[in-house]
Protein backbone atom coordinates (compact mmCIF):
# COMPACT_ATOMS: atom_id res chain seq x y z
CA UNK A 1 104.61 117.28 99.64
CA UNK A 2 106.73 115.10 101.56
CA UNK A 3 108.16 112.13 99.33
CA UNK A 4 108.92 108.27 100.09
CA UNK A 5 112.32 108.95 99.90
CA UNK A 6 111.70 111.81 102.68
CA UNK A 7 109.63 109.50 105.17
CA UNK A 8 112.22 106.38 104.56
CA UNK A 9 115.16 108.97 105.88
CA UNK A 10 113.06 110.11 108.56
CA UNK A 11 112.26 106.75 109.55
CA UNK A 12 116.30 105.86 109.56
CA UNK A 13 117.00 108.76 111.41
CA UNK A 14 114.31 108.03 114.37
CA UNK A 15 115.30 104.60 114.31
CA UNK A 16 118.83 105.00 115.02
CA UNK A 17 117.51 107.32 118.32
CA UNK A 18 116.95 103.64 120.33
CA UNK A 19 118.86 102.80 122.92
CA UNK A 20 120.33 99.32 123.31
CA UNK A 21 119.52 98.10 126.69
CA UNK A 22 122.27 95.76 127.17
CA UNK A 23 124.08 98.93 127.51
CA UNK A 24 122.55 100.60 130.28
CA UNK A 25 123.36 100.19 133.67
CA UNK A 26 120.47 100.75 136.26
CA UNK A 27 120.60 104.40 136.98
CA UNK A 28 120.51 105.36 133.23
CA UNK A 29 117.44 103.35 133.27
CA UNK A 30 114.80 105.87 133.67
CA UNK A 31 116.91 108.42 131.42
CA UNK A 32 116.36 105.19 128.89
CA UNK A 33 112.60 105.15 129.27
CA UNK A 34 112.17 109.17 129.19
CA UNK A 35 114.11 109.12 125.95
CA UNK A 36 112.23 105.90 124.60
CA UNK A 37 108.59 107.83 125.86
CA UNK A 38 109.66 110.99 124.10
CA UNK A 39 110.58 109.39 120.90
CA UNK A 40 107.76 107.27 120.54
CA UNK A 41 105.45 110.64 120.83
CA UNK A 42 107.32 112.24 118.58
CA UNK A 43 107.22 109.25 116.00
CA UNK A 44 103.44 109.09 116.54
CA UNK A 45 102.98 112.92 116.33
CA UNK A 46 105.26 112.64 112.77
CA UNK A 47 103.15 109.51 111.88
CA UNK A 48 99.93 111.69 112.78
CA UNK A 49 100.92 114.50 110.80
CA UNK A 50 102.16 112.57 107.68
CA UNK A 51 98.72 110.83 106.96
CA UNK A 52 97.23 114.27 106.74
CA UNK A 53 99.48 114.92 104.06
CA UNK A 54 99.76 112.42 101.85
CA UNK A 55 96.60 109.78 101.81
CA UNK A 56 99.09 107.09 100.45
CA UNK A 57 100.90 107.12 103.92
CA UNK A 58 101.08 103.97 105.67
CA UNK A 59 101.36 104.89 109.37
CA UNK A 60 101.74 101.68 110.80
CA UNK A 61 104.65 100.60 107.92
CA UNK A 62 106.39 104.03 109.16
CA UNK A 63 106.45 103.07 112.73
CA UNK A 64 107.70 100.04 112.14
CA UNK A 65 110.63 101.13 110.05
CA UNK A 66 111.31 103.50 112.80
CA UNK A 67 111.41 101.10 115.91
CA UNK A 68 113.19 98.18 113.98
């Protein structure tokens, strides 16, 4: 079974995936919102698969800690 510890590292890791906007010039922009859509899924699809695991899981604490 997957831990806190594990899902609080996961989160981290996901989290540091965002991009900062200020940074990004207009024709990185839709490379910006194809990497923000495909993390997002993939944090959902993680956040999906954790609360079949563990019924302690709070999904919506978890995708909060990874979009900070």
């Amino acid at each position: 079974m997957i831990t806190k510890k594990h899902y609080i590292k996961i989160a981290e890791i996901l989290n540091r995936q965002s991009i900062d906007l200020s940074r990004v010039d207009n024709k990185d922009y839709s490379l910006y919102e194809a990497k923000q859509t495909a993390v997002r899924q993939i944090i959902e699809d993680l956040a999906n698969y954790f609360e079949t695991d563990n019924p302690n899981f709070d999904k919506v604490k978890f995708k909060e800690a990874c979009l900070k």
